[in-house]
N, C-alpha and C. Protein backbone atom coordinates (compact mmCIF):
# COMPACT_ATOMS: atom_id res chain seq x y z
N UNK A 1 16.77 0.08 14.64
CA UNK A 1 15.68 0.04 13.67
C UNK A 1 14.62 -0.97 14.10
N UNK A 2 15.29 -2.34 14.44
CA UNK A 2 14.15 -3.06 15.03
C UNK A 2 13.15 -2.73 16.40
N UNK A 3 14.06 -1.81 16.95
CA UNK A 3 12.92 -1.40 18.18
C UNK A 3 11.87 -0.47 17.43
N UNK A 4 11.78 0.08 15.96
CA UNK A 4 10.53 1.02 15.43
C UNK A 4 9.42 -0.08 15.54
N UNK A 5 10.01 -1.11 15.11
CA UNK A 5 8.96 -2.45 14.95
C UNK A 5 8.83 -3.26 15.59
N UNK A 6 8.57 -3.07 17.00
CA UNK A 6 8.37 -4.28 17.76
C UNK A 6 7.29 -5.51 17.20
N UNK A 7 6.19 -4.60 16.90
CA UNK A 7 5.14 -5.67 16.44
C UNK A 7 4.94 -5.76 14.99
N UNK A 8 4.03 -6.86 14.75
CA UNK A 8 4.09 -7.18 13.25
C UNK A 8 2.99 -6.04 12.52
N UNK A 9 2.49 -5.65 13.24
CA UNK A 9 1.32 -4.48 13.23
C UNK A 9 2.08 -3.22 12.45
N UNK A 10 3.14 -3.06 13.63
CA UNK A 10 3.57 -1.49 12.79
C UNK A 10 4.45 -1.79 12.10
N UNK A 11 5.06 -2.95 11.72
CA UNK A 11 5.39 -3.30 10.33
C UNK A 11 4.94 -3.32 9.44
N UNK A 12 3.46 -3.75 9.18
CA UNK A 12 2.84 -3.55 7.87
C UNK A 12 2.33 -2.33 7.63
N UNK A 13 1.94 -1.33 8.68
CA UNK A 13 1.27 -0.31 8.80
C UNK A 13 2.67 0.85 7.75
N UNK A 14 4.03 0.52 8.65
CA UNK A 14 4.76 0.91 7.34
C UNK A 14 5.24 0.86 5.87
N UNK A 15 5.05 -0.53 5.68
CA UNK A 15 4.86 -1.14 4.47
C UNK A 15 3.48 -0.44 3.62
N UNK A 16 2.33 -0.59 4.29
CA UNK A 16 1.16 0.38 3.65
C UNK A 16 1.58 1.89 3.18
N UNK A 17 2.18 2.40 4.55
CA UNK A 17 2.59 4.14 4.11
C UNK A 17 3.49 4.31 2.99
N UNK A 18 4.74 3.06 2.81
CA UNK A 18 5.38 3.60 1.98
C UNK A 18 4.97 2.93 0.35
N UNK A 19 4.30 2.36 0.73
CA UNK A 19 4.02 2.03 -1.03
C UNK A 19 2.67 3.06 -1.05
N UNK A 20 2.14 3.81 -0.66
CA UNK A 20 1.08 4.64 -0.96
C UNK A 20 1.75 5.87 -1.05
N UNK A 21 2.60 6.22 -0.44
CA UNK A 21 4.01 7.31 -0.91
C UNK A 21 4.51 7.29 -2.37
N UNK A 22 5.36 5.89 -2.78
CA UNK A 22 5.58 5.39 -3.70
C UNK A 22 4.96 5.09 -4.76
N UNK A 23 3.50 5.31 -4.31
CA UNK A 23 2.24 4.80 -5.36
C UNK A 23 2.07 6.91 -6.10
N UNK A 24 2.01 7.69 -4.88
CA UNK A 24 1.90 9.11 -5.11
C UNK A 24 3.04 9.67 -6.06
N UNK A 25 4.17 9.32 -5.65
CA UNK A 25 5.69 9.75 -5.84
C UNK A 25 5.51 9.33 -7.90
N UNK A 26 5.06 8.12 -7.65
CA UNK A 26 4.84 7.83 -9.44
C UNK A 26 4.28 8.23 -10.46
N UNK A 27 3.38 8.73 -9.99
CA UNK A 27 2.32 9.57 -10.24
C UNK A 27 2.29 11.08 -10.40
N UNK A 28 3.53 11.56 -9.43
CA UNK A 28 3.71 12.66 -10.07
C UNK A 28 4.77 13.04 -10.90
N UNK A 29 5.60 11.48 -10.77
CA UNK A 29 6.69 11.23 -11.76
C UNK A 29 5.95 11.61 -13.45
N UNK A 30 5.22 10.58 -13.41
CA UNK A 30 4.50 10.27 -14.65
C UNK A 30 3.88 11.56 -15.39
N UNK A 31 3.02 12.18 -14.22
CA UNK A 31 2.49 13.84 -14.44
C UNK A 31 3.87 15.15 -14.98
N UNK A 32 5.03 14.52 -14.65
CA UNK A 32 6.15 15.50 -15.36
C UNK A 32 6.24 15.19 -16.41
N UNK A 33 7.25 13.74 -16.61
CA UNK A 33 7.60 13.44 -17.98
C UNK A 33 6.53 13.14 -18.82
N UNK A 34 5.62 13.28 -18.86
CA UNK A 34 4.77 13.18 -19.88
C UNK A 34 2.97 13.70 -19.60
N UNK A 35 3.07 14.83 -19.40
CA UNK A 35 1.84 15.20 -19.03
C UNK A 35 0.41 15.14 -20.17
N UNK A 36 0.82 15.40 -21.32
CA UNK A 36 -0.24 14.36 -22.03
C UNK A 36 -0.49 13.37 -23.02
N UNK A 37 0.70 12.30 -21.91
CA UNK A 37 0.64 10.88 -22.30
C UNK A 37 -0.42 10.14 -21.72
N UNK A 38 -1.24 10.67 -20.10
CA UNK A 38 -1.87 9.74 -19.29
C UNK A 38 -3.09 10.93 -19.33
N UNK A 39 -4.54 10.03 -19.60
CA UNK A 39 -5.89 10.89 -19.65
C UNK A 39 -6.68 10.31 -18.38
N UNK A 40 -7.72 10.88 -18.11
CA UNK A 40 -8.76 10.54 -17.26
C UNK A 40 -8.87 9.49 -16.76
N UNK A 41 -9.49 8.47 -17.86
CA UNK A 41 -9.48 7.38 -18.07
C UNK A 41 -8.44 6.41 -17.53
N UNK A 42 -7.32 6.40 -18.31
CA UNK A 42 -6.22 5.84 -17.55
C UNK A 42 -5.72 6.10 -16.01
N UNK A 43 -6.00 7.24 -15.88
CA UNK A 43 -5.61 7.78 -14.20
C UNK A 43 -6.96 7.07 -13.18
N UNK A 44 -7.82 6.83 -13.92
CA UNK A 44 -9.08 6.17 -13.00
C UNK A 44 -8.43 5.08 -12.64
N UNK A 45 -8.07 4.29 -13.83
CA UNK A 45 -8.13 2.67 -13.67
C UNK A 45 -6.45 2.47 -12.53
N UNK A 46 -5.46 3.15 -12.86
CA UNK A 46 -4.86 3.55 -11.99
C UNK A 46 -5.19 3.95 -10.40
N UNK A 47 -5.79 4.99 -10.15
CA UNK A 47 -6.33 4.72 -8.97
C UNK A 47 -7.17 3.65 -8.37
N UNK A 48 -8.56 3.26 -9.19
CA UNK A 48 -9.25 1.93 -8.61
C UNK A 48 -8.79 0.64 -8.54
N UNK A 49 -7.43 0.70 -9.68
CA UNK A 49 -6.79 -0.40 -9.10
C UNK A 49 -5.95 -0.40 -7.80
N UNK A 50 -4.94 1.21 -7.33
CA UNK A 50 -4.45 0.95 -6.44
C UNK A 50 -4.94 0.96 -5.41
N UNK A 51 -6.38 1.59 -5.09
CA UNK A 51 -7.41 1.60 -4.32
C UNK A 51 -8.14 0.32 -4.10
N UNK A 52 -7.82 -0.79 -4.57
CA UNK A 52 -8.20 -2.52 -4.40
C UNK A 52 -7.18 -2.80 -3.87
N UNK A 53 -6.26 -2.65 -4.56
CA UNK A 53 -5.04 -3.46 -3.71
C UNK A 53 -4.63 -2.89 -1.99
N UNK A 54 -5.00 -1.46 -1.84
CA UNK A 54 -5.10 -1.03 -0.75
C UNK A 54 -5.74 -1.72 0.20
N UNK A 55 -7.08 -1.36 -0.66
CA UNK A 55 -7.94 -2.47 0.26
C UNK A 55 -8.04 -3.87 0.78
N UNK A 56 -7.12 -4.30 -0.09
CA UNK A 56 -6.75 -6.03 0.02
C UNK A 56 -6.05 -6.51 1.30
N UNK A 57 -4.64 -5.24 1.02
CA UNK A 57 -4.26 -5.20 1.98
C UNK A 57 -4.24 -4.77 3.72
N UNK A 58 -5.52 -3.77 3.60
CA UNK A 58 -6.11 -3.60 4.92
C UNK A 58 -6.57 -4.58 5.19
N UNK A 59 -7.56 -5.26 4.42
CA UNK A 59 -8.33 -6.71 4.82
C UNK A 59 -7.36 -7.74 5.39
N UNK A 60 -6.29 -7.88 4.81
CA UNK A 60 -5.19 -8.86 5.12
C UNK A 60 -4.86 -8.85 6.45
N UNK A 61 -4.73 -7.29 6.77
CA UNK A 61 -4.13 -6.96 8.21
C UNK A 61 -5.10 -6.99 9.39
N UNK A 62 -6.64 -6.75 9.25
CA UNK A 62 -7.01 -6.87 10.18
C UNK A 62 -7.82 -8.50 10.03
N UNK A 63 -7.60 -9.49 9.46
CA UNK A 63 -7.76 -10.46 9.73
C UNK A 63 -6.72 -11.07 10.16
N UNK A 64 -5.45 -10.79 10.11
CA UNK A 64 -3.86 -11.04 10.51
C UNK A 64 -4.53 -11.20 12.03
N UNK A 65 -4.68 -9.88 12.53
CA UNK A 65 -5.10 -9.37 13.84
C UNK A 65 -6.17 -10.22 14.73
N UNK A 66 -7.01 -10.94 13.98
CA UNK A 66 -8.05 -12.00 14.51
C UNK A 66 -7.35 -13.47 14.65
N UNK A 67 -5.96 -14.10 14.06
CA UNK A 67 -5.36 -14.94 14.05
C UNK A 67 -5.13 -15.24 15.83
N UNK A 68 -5.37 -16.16 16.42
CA UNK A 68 -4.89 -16.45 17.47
C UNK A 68 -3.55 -17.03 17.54
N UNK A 69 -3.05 -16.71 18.69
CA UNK A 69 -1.38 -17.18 18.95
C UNK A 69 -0.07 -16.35 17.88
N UNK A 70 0.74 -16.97 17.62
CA UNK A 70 1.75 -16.40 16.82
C UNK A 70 1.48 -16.69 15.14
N UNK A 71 1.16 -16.23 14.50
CA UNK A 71 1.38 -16.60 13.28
C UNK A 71 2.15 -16.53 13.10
N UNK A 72 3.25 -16.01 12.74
CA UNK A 72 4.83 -16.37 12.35
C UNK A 72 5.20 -18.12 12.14
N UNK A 73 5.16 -18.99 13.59
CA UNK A 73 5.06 -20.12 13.82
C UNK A 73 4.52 -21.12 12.69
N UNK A 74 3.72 -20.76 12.09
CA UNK A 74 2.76 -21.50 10.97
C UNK A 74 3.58 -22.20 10.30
C-alpha cells in the first residue's frame, strides 16, 4: 500500500478524491431517504460550502509544493 504513495503529493491527491466521493455518496444518500426534506437553497449552500473547502484544500497543496526541503521535518 505504501508503494501507491511514495510521495506526499499522491497522498493528498487521494485524500481529495475520496472525500469528494464521500462528499457525492452523501448526497445521494440524503436524495433517497428524504427527497423532500433538502430544497434548492439548502443544496446550494451545501455545494458552495463544499466547493470552499475544496478549494482550501487545493490551495493548501500547491503551496505545500512551493515549501522548500522536507516539510515533514518541521
Amino acid at each position: 500500500m505504501s508503494a501507491l504513495f511514495e510521495s506526499d503529493q499522491a497522498f493528498y491527491y487521494a485524500i481529495g478524491a475520496s472525500t469528494f466521493a464521500l462528499f457525492l455518496v452523501g448526497l445521494g444518500v440524503l436524495a433517497l431517504l428524504n427527497p423532500d426534506g433538502i430544497g434548492t437553497h439548502e443544496l446550494g449552500g451545501f455545494v458552495v460550502g463544499f466547493g470552499l473547502f475544496m478549494v482550501s484544500y487545493v490551495v493548501a497543496m500547491v503551496v505545500y509544493r512551493f515549501v522548500p526541503g522536507d516539510a515533514d521535518s518541521v
